[in-house]
Protein backbone atom coordinates (compact mmCIF):
# COMPACT_ATOMS: atom_id res chain seq x y z
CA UNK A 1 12.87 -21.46 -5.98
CA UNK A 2 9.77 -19.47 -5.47
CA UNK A 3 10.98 -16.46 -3.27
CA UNK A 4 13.80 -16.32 -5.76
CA UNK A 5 12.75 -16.82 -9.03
CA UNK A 6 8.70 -17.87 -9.83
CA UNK A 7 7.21 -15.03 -7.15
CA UNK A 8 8.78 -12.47 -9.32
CA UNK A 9 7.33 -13.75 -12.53
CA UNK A 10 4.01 -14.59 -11.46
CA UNK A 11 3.76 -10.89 -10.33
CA UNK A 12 4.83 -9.31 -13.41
CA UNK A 13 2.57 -11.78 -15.08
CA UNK A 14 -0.43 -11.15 -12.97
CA UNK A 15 0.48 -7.49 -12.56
CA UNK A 16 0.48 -7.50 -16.47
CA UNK A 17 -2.96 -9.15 -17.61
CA UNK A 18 -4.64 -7.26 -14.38
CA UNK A 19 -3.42 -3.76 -15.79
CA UNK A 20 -4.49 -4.66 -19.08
CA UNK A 21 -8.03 -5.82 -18.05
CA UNK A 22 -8.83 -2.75 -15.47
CA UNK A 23 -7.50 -0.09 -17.83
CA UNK A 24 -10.81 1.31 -18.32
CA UNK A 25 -11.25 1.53 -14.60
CA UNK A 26 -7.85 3.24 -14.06
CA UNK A 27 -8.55 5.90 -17.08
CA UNK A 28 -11.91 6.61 -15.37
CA UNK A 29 -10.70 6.86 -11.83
CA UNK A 30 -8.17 9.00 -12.86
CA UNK A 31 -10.13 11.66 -14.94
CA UNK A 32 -12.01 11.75 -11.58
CA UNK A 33 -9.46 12.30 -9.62
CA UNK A 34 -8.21 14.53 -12.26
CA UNK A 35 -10.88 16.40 -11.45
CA UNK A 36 -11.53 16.45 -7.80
CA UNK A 37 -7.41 17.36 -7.05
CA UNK A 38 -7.33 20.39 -9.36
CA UNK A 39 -5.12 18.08 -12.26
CA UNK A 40 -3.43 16.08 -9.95
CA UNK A 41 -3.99 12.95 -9.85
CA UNK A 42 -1.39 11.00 -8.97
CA UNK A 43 0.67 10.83 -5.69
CA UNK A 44 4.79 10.06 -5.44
CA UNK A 45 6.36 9.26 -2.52
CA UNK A 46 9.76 7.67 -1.65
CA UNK A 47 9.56 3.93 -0.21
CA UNK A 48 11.97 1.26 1.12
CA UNK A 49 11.49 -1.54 -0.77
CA UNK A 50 13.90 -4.98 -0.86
CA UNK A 51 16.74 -4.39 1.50
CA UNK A 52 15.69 -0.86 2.08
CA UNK A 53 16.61 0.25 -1.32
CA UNK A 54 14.70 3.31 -2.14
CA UNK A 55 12.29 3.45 -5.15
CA UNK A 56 9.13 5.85 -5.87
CA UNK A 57 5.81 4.55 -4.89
CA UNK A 58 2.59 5.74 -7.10
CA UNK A 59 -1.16 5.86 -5.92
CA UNK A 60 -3.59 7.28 -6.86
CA UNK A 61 -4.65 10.87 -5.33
CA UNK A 62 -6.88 10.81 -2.83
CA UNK A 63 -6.50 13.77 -0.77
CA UNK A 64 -5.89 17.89 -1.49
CA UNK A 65 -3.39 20.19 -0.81
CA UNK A 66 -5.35 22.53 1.42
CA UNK A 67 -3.88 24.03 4.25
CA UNK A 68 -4.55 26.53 6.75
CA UNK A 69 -4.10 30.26 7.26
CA UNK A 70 -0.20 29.52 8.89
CA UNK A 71 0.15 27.25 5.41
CA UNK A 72 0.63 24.10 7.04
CA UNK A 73 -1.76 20.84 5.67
CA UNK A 74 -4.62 20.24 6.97
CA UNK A 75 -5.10 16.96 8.85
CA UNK A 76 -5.55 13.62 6.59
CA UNK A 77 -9.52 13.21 7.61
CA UNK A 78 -10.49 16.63 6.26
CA UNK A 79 -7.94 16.93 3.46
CA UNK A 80 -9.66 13.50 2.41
CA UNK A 81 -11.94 14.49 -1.08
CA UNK A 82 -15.47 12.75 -1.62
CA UNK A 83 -14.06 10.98 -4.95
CA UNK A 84 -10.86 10.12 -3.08
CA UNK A 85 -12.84 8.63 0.04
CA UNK A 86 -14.74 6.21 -2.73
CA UNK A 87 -11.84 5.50 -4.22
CA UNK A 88 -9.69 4.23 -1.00
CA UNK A 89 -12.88 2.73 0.65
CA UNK A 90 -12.96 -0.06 -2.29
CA UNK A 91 -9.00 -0.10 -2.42
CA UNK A 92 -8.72 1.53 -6.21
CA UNK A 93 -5.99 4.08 -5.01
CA UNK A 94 -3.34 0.71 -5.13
CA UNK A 95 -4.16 0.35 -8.59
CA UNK A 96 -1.18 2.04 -9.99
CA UNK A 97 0.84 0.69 -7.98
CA UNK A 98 0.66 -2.36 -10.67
CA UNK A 99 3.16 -0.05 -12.31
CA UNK A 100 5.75 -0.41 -9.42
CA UNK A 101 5.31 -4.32 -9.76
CA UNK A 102 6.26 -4.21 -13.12
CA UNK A 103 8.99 -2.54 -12.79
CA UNK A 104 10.39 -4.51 -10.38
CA UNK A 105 10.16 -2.25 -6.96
CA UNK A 106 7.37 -4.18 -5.41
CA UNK A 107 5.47 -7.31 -5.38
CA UNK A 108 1.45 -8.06 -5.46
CA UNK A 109 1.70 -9.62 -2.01
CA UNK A 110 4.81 -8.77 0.58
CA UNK A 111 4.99 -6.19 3.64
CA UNK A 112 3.22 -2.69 2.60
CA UNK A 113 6.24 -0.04 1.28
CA UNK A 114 6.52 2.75 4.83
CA UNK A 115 7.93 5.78 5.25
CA UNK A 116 11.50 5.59 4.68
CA UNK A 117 11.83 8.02 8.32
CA UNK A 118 10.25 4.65 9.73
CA UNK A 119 13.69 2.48 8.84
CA UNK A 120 16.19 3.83 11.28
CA UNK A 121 13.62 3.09 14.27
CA UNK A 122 13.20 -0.58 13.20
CA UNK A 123 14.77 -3.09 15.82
CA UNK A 124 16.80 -5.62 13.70
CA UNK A 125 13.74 -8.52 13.53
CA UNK A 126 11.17 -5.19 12.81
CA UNK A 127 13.94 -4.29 10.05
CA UNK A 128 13.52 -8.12 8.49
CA UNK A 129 10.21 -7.07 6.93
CA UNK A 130 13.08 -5.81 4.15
CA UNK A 131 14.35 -8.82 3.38
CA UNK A 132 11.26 -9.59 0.37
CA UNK A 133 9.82 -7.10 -1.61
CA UNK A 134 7.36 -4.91 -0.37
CA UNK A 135 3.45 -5.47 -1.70
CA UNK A 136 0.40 -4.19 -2.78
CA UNK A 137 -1.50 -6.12 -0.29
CA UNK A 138 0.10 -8.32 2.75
CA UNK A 139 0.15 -10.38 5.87
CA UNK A 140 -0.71 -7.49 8.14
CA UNK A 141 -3.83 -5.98 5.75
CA UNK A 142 -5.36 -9.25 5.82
CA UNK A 143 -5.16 -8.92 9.41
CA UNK A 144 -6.24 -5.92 10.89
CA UNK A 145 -4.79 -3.33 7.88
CA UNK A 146 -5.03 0.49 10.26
CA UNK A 147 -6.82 -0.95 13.01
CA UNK A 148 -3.88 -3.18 14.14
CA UNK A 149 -0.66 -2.06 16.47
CA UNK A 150 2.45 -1.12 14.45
CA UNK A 151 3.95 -3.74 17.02
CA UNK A 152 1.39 -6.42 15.61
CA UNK A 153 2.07 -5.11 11.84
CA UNK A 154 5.96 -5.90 12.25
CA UNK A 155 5.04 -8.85 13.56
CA UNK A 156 2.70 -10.14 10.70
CA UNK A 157 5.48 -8.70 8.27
CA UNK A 158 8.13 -10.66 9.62
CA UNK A 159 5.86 -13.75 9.80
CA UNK A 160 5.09 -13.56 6.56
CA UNK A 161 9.28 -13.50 5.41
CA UNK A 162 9.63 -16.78 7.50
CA UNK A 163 6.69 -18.38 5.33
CA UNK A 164 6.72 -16.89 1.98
CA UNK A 165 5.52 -19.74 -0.09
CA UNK A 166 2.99 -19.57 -3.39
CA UNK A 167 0.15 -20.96 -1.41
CA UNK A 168 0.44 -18.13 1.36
CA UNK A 169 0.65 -15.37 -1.50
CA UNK A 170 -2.93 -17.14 -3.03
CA UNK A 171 -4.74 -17.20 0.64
CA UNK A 172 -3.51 -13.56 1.40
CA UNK A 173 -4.73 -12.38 -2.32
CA UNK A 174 -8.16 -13.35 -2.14
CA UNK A 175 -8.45 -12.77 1.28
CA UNK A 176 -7.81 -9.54 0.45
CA UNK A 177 -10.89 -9.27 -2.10
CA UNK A 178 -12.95 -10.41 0.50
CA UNK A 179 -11.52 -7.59 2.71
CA UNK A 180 -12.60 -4.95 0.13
CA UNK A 181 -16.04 -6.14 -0.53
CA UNK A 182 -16.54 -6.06 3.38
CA UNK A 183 -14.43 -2.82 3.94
CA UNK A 184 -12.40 -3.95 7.40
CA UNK A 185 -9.98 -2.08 8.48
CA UNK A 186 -9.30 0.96 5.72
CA UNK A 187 -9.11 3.22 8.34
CA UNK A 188 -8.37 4.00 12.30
CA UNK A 189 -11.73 5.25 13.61
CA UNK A 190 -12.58 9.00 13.22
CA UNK A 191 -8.83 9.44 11.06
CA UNK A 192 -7.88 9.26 7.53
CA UNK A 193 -4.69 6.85 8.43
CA UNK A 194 -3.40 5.36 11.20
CA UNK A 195 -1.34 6.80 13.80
CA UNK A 196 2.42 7.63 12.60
CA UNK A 197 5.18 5.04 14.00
CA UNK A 198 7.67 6.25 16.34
CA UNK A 199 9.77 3.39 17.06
CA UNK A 200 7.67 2.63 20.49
CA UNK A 201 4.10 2.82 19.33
């Protein structure tokens, strides 16, 4: 009854009152970002979400558009702005991502939305992290977030679809406000992001 009907409402609930009560926060972090990415301060990009259905993810901003002299992006580290490095070191560029809950596309707690280029290397158990919602926060970021194997992220993912229950979803959320207030795992040391999967890595 949870997984099929309450999990939804609690997050649109949740997803709801928390929008309304860090609206200030979100106008502010976006006029910075605003700012910092030359008006741009938002980022789309395409996700599988529940059964790999593809829907539009939205975070905030946190890196440029510069490239170099051939026109091709620079790498994540140095594309990475001073405002956006604040913002993704305390978590804030998830916060519109509140907007995809409420809308239906994603959950507060579930596997973290991947490239859709990721799906077609999935074995079939990797491929059951589909089978829920993906989340703002998860299993796997609880657990080692960038500084974990892809291998070991699949593996939390699918864990977490075996044991979905309303008591996991409370341990994994404020577990995951401890995790920003300490600031594990944000990052792979000396990069931006983590390493991208290839279907062996």
């Amino acid at each position: 009854m949870y997984r099929s009907f309450f999990k939804y409402f609690i997050d649109f609930t949740a997803a709801l009152l928390g929008f309304i009560v860090i609206s200030p926060i979100f106008v502010l972090v976006m006029i910075c970002l605003l700012i910092a990415n030359s008006g741009k301060p938002f980022f789309f990009q395409s996700r599988p979400g529940k059964n790999a259905r593809i829907f539009r993810v939205i975070k905030f901003k946190t890196m440029n558009d510069k490239e170099d002299k051939e026109g091709n992006l620079l790498p994540d580290a140095a594309r990475l702005t001073p405002v956006g490095k604040f913002v993704r070191m305390i978590s804030l560029d998830e916060i519109p991502q509140l907007i995809n809950v409420l809308k239906g596309d994603m959950s507060l707690v579930g596997p973290r939305p991947l490239m859709p280029k990721y799906v077609p290397l999935y074995s079939p158990e990797q491929f059951r992290r589909h089978e829920v919602r993906p989340g703002i926060t998860g299993w796997a970021q609880i657990n080692g977030r960038n500084n974990i194997s892809w291998k070991q992220k699949f593996e939390y993912d699918v864990w977490y679809v075996d044991h979905l229950s309303f008591a996991l979803d409370v341990k994994i959320f404020f577990l995951t406000i401890k995790k920003v207030f300490v600031r594990e795992g944000i990052s792979k040391e000396g990069m931006a992001t983590t390493d991208p999967f290839d279907g062996t890595n």
